[in-house]
C-alpha atoms as a PDB file:
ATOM      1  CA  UNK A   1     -13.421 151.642 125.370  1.00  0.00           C
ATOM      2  CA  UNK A   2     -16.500 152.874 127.658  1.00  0.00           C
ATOM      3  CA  UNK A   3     -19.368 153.283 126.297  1.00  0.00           C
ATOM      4  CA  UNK A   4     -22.548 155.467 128.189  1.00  0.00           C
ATOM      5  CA  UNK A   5     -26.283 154.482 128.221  1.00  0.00           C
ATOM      6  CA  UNK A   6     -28.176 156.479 127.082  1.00  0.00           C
ATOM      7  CA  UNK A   7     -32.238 155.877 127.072  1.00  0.00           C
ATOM      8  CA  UNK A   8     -34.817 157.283 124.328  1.00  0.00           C
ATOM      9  CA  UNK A   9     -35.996 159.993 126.158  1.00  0.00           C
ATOM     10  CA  UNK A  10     -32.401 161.190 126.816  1.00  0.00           C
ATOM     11  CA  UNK A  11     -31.858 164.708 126.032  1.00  0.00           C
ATOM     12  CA  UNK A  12     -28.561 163.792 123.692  1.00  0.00           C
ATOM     13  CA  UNK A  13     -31.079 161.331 121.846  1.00  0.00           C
ATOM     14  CA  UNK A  14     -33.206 164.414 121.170  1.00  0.00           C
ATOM     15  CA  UNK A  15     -30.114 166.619 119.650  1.00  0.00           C
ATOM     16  CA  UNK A  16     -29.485 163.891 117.485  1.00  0.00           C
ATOM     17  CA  UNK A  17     -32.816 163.528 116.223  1.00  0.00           C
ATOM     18  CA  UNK A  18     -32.515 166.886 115.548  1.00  0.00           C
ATOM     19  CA  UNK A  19     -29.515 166.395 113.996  1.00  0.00           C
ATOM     20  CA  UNK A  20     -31.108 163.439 111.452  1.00  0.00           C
ATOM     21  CA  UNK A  21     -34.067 165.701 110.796  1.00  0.00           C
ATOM     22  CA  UNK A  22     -31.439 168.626 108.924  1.00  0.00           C
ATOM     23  CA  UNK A  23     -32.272 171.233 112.015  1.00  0.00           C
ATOM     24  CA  UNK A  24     -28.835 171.831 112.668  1.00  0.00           C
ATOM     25  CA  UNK A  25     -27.145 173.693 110.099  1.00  0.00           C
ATOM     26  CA  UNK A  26     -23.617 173.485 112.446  1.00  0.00           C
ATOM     27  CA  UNK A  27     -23.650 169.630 112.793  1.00  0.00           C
ATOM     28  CA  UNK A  28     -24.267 166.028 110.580  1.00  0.00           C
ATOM     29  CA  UNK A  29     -24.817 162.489 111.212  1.00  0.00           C
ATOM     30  CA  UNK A  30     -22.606 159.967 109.548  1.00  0.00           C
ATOM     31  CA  UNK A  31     -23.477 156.652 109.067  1.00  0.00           C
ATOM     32  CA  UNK A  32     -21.067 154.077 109.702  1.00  0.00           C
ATOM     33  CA  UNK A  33     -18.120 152.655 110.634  1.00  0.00           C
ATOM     34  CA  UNK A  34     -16.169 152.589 107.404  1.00  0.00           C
ATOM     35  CA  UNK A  35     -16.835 156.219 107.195  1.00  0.00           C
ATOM     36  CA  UNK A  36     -16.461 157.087 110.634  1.00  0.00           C
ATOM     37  CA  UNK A  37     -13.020 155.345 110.707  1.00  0.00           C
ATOM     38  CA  UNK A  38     -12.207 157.124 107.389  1.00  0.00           C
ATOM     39  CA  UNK A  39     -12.973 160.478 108.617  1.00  0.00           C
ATOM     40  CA  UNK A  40     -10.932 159.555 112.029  1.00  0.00           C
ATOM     41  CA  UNK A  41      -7.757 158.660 110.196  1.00  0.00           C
ATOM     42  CA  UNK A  42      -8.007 161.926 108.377  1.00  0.00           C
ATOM     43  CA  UNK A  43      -7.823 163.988 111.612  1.00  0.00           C
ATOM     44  CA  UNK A  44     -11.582 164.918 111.204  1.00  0.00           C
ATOM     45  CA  UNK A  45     -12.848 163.958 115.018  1.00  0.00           C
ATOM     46  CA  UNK A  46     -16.722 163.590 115.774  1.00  0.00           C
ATOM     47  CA  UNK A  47     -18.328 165.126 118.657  1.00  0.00           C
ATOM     48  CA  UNK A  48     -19.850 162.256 119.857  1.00  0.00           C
ATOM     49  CA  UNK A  49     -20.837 158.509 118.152  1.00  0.00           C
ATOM     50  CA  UNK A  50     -23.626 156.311 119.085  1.00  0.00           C
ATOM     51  CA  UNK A  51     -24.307 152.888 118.741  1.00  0.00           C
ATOM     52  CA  UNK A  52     -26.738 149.890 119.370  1.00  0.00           C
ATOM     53  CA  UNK A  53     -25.902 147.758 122.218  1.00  0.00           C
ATOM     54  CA  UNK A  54     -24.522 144.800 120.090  1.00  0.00           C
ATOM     55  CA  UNK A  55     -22.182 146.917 118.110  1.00  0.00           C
ATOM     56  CA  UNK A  56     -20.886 148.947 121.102  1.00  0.00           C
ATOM     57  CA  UNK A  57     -20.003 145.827 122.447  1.00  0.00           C
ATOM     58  CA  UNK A  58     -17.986 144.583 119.536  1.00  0.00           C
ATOM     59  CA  UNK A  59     -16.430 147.906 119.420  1.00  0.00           C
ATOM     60  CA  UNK A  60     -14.879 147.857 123.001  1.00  0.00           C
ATOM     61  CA  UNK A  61     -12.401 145.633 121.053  1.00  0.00           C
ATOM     62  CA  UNK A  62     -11.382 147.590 118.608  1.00  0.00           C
ATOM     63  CA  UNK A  63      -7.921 149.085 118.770  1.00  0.00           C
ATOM     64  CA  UNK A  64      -7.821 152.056 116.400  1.00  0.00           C
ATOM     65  CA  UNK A  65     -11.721 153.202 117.658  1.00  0.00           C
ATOM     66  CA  UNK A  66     -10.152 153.189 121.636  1.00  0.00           C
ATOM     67  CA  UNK A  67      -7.709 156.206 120.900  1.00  0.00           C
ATOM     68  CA  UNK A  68     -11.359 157.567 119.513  1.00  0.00           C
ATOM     69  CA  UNK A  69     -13.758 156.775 122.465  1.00  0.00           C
ATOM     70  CA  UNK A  70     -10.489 158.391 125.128  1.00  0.00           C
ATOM     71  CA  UNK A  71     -11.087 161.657 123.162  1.00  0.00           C
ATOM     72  CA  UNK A  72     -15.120 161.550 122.309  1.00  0.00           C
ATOM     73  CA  UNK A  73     -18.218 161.088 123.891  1.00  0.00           C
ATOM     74  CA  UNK A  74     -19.530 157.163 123.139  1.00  0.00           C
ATOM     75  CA  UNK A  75     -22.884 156.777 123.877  1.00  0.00           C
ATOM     76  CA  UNK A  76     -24.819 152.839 122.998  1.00  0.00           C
ATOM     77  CA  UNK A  77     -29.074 153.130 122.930  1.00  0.00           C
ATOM     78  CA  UNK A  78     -31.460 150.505 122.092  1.00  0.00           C
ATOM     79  CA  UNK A  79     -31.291 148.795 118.437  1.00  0.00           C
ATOM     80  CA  UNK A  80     -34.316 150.379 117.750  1.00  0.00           C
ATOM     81  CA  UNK A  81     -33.733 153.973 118.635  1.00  0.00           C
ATOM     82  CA  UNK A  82     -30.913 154.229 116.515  1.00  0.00           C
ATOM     83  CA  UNK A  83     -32.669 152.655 113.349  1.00  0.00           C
ATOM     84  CA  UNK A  84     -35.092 155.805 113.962  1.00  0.00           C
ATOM     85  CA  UNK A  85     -33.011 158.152 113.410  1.00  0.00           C
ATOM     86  CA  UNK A  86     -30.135 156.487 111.458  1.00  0.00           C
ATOM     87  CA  UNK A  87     -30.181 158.786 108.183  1.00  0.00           C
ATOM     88  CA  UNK A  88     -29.809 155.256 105.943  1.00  0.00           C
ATOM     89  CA  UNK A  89     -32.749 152.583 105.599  1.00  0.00           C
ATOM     90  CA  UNK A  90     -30.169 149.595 107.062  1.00  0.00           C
ATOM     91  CA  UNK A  91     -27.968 151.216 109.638  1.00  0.00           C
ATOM     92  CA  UNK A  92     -25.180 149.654 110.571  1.00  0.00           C
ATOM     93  CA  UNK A  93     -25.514 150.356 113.933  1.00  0.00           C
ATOM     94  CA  UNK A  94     -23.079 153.247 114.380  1.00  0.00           C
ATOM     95  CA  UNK A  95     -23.345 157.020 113.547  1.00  0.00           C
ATOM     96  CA  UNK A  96     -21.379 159.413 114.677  1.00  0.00           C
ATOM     97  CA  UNK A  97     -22.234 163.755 115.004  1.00  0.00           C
ATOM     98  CA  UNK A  98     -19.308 165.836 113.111  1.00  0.00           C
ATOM     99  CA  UNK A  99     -19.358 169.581 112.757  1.00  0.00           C
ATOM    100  CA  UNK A 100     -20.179 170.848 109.442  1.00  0.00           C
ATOM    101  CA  UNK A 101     -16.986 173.332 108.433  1.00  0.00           C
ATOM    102  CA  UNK A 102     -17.730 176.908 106.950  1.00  0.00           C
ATOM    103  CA  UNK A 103     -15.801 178.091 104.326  1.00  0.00           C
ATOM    104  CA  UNK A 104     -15.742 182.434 104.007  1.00  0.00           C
ATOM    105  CA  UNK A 105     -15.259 182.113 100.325  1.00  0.00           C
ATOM    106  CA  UNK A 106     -14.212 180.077  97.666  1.00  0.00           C
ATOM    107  CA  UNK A 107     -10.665 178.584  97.174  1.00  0.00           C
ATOM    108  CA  UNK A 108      -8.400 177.918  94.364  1.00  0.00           C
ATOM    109  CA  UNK A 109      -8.751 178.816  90.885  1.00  0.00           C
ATOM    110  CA  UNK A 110     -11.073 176.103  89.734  1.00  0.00           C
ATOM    111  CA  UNK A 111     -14.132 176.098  91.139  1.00  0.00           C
ATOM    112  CA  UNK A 112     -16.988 174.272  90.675  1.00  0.00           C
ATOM    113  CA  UNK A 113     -20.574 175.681  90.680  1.00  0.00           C
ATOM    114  CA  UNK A 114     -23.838 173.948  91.311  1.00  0.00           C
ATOM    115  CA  UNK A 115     -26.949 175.839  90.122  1.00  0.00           C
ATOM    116  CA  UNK A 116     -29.814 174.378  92.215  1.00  0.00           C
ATOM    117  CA  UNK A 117     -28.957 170.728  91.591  1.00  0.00           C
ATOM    118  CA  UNK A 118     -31.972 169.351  94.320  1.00  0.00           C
ATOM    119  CA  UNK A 119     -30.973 165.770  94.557  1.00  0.00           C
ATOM    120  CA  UNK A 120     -28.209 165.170  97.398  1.00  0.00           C
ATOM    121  CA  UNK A 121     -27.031 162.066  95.957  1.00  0.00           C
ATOM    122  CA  UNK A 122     -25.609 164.422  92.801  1.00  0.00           C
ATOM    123  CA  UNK A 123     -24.346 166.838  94.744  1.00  0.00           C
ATOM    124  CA  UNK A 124     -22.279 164.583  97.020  1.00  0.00           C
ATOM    125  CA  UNK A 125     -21.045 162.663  93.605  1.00  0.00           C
ATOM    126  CA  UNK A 126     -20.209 166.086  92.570  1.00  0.00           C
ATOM    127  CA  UNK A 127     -18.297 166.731  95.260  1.00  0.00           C
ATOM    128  CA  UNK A 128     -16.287 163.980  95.080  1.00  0.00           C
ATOM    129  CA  UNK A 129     -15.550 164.369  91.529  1.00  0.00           C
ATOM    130  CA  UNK A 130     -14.361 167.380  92.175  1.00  0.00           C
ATOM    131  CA  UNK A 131     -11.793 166.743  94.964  1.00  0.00           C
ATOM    132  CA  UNK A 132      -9.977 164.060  92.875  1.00  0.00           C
ATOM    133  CA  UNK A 133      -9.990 165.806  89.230  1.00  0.00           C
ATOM    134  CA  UNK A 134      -8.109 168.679  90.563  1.00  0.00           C
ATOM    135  CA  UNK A 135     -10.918 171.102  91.450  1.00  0.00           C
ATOM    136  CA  UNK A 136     -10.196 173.706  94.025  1.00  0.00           C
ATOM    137  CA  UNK A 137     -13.767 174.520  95.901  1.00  0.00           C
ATOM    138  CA  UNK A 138     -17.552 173.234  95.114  1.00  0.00           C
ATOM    139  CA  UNK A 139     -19.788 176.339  95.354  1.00  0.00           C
ATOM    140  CA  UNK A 140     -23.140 175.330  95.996  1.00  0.00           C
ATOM    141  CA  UNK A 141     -26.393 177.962  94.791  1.00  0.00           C
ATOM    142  CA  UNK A 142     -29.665 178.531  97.112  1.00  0.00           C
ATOM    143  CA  UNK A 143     -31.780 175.562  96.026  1.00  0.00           C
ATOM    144  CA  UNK A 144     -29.539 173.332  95.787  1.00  0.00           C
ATOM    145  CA  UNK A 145     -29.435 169.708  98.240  1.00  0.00           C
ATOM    146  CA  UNK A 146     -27.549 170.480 101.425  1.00  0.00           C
ATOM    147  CA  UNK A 147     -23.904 169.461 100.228  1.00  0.00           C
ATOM    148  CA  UNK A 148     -23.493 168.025 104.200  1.00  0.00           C
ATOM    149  CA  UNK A 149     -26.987 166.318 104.864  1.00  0.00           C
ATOM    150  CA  UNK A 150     -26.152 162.415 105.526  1.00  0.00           C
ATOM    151  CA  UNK A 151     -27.193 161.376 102.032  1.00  0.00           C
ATOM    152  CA  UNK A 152     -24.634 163.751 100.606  1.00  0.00           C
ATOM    153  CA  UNK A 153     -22.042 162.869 102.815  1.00  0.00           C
ATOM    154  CA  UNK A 154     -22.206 159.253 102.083  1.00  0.00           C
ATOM    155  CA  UNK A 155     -22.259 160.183  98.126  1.00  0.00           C
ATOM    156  CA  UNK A 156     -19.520 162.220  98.485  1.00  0.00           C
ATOM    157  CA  UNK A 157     -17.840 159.728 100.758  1.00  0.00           C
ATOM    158  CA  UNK A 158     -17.507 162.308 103.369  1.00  0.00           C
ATOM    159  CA  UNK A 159     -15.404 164.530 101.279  1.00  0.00           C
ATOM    160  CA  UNK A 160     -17.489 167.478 102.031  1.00  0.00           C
ATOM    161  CA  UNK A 161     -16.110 167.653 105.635  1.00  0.00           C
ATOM    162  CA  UNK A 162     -12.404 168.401 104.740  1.00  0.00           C
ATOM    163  CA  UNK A 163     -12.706 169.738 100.889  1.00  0.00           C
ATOM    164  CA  UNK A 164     -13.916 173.275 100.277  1.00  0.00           C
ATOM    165  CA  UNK A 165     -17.396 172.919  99.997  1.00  0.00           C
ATOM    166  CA  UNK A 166     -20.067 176.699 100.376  1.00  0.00           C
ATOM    167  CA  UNK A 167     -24.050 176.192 100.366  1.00  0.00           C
ATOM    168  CA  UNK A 168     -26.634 178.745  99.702  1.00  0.00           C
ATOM    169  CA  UNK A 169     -23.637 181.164  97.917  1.00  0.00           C
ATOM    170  CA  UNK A 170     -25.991 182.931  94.767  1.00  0.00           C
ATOM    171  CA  UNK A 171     -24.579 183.195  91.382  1.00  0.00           C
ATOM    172  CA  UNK A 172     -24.511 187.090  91.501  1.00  0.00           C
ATOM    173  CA  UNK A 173     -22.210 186.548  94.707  1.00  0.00           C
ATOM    174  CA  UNK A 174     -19.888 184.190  93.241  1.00  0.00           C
ATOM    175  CA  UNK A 175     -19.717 186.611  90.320  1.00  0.00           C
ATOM    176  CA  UNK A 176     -18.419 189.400  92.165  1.00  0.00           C
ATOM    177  CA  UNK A 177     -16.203 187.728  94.156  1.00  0.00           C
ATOM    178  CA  UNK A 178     -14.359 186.106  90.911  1.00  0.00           C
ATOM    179  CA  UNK A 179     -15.054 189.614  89.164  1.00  0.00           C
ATOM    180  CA  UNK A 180     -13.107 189.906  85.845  1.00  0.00           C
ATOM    181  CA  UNK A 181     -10.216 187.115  87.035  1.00  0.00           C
ATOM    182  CA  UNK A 182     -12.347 184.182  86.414  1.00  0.00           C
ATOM    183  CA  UNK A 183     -13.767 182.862  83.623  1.00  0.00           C
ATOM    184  CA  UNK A 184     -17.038 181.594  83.454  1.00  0.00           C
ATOM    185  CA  UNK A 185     -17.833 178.320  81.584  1.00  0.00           C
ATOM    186  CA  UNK A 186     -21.014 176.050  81.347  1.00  0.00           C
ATOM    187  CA  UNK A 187     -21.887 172.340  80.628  1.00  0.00           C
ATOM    188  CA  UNK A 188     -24.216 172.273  77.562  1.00  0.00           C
ATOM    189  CA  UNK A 189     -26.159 169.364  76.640  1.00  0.00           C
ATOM    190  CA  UNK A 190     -25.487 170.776  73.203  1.00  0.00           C
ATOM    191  CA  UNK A 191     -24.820 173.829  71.155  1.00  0.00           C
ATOM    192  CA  UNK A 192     -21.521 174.590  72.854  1.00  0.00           C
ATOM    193  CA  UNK A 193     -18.017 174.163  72.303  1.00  0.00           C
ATOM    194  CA  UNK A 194     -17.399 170.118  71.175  1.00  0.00           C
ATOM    195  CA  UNK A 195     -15.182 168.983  74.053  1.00  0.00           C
ATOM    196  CA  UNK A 196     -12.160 168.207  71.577  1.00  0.00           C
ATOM    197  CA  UNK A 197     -11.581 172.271  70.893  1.00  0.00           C
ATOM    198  CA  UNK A 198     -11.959 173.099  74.314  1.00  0.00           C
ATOM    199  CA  UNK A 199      -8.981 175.316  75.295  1.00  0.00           C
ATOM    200  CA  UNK A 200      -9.949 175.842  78.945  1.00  0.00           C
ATOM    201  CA  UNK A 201      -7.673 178.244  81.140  1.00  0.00           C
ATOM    202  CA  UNK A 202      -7.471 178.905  84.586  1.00  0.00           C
ATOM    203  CA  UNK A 203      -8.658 180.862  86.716  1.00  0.00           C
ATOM    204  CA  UNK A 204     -11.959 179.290  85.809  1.00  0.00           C
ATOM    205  CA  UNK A 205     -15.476 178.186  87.193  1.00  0.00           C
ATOM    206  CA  UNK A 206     -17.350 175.100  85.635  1.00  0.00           C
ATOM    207  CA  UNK A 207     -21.160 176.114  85.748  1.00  0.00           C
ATOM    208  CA  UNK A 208     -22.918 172.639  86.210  1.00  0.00           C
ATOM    209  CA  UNK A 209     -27.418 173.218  86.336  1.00  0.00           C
ATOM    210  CA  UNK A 210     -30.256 171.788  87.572  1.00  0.00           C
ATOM    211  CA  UNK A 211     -31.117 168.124  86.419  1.00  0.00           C
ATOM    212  CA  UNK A 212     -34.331 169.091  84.552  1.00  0.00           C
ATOM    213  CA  UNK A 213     -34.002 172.869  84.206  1.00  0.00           C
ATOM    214  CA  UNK A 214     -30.226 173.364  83.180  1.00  0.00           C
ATOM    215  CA  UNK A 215     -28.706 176.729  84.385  1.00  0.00           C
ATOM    216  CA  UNK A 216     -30.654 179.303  85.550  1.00  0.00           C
ATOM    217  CA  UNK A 217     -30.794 181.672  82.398  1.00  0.00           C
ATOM    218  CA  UNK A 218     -29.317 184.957  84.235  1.00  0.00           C
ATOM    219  CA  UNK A 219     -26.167 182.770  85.083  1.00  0.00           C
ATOM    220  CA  UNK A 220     -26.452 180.967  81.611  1.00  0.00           C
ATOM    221  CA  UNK A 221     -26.573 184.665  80.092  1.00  0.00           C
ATOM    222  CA  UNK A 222     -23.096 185.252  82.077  1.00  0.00           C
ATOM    223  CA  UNK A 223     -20.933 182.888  81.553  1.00  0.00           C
ATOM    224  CA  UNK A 224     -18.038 183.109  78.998  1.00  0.00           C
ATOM    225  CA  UNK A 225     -18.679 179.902  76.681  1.00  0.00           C
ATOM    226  CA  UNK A 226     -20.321 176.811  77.294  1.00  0.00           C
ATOM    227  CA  UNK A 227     -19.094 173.103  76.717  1.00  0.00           C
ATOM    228  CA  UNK A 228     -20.665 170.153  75.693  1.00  0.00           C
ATOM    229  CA  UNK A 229     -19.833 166.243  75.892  1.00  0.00           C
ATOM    230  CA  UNK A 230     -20.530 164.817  72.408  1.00  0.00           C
ATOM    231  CA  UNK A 231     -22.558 161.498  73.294  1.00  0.00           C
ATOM    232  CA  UNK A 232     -23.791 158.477  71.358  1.00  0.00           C
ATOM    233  CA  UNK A 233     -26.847 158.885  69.349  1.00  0.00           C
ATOM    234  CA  UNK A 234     -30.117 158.333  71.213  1.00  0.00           C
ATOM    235  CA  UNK A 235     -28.369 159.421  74.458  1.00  0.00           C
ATOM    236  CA  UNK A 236     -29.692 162.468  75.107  1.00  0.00           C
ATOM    237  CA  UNK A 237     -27.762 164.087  78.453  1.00  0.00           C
ATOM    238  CA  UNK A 238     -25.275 163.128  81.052  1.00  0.00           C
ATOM    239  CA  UNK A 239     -26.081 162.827  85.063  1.00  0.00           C
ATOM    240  CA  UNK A 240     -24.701 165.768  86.021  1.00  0.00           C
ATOM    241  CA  UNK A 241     -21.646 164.634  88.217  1.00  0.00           C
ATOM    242  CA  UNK A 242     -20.292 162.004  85.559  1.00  0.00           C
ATOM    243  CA  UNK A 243     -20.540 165.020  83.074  1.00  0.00           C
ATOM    244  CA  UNK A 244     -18.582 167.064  85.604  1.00  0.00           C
ATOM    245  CA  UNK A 245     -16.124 164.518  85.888  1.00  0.00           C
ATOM    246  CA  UNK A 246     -15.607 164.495  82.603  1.00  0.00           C
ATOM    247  CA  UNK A 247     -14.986 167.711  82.118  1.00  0.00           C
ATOM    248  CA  UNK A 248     -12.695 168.067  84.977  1.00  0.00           C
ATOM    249  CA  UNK A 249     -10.005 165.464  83.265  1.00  0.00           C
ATOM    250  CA  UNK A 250     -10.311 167.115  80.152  1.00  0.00           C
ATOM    251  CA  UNK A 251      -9.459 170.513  81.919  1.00  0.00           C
ATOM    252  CA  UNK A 252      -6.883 168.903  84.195  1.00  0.00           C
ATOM    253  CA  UNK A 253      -5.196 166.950  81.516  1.00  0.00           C
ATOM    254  CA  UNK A 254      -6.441 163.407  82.316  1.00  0.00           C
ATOM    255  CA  UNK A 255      -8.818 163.440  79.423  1.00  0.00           C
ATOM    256  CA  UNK A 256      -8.380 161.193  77.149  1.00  0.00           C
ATOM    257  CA  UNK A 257      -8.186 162.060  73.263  1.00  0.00           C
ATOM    258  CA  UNK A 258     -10.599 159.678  72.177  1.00  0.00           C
ATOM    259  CA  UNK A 259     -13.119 162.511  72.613  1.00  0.00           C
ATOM    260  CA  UNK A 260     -12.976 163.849  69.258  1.00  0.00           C
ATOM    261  CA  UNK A 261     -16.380 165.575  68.101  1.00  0.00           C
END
């Protein structure tokens, strides 16, 4: 497994600061190896990994990462370079560049909306949820976290590189494109439909809002019905990807019936 040195003033050092920073809307930094190996034995293949000294050097033994370094670019830098731009507080001394994907338009007939949700950690959790409840696509509004920026990605668990996942697609877009097929539901901290007489049908989009703000009231004024997740008294709302989840396995069948009212 060879690995290139590469000093700080290196022009790849540079792109990936860039690429740490969010100024590349094409590419992401993952943080790593249990991720990077993950994404590997998916088929998903970086475009080049770096790592400190000491962990390049344990690498070179590695089995499964030497098919990796024959096909991409390995590059080791100082310790202390790569904890400067290593998206995560404690890196573990690998990240690795993938391309973010672009998606035309939304896939499936459940899809997931996200109306300016602004913290990434939600809308990677989201995404997630979403990929293993059954959902079909995770449509993201303008405002909302970048579904691909490194925090994200490791919420998500780097789902957002091979599930269908659109940024910056507005409500009035999404709207069109679903035009009278779809129908149009929302999660309701309350006044909507209890979840135990919710008779959900597909084709259908799940409208999830903003943590503090809820939906954005021209969407909210659009959508079909809302839902809402009866909670324990003194519990006033849900973090918006466990309420997604939640209603996902209802709508999916994996719910179970001890949600009554």
């Amino acid at each position: 497994m060879a690995w290139t040195s590469v000093g700080k003033h290196n022009p790849r050092v540079a792109a990936l600061r860039s690429i740490a920073q969010g100024k590349d809307e094409h590419r992401t930094l993952v943080d790593g190896l249990k991720l990077i190996r993950d994404l590997w034995r998916r088929g998903l293949s970086p475009e080049a990994v770096f790592a400190s000294e000491e962990v390049a050097q344990a690498l070179t033994h590695d089995p499964e990462l030497a098919s990796l370094s024959a096909r991409v670019p390995c590059f080791q830098l100082p310790a202390s370079v790569l904890e400067r731009l290593a998206p995560t507080q404690h890196t573990q001394g690998v990240v690795a560049v993938f391309p973010v994907p672009h998606w035309e338009e939304p896939q499936g007939d459940l899809i997931v909306y996200l109306d300016r949700v602004q913290d990434p950690a939600n809308v990677g959790a989201v995404v997630r949820v979403a990929a293993a409840l059954g959902a079909s696509s995770v449509v993201c509004s303008p405002g909302c976290a970048n579904p691909f920026s490194p925090k994200a990605l490791r919420a998500s668990a780097g789902t957002s590189l091979f599930f269908p996942v659109l940024r910056d697609f507005p409500f009035t877009r999404l709207r069109h494109w679903t035009s009278n097929r779809y129908s149009w539901v929302a999660a309701a901290a309350s006044g909507g439909t209890p979840l135990s007489q919710w008779q959900p049908q597909r084709p259908l989009v799940l409208a999830l809002g903003n943590e503090g703000q809820g939906l954005d009231p021209e969407l909210a004024a659009g959508v079909t019905h809302s839902v809402t997740v009866p909670l324990a008294h003194g519990v006033e709302s849900l973090n918006v990807a466990v309420a997604c989840g939640i209603l996902l396995a209802c709508l999916t069948g994996a719910c179970h019936t001890a949600y009554t009212g």
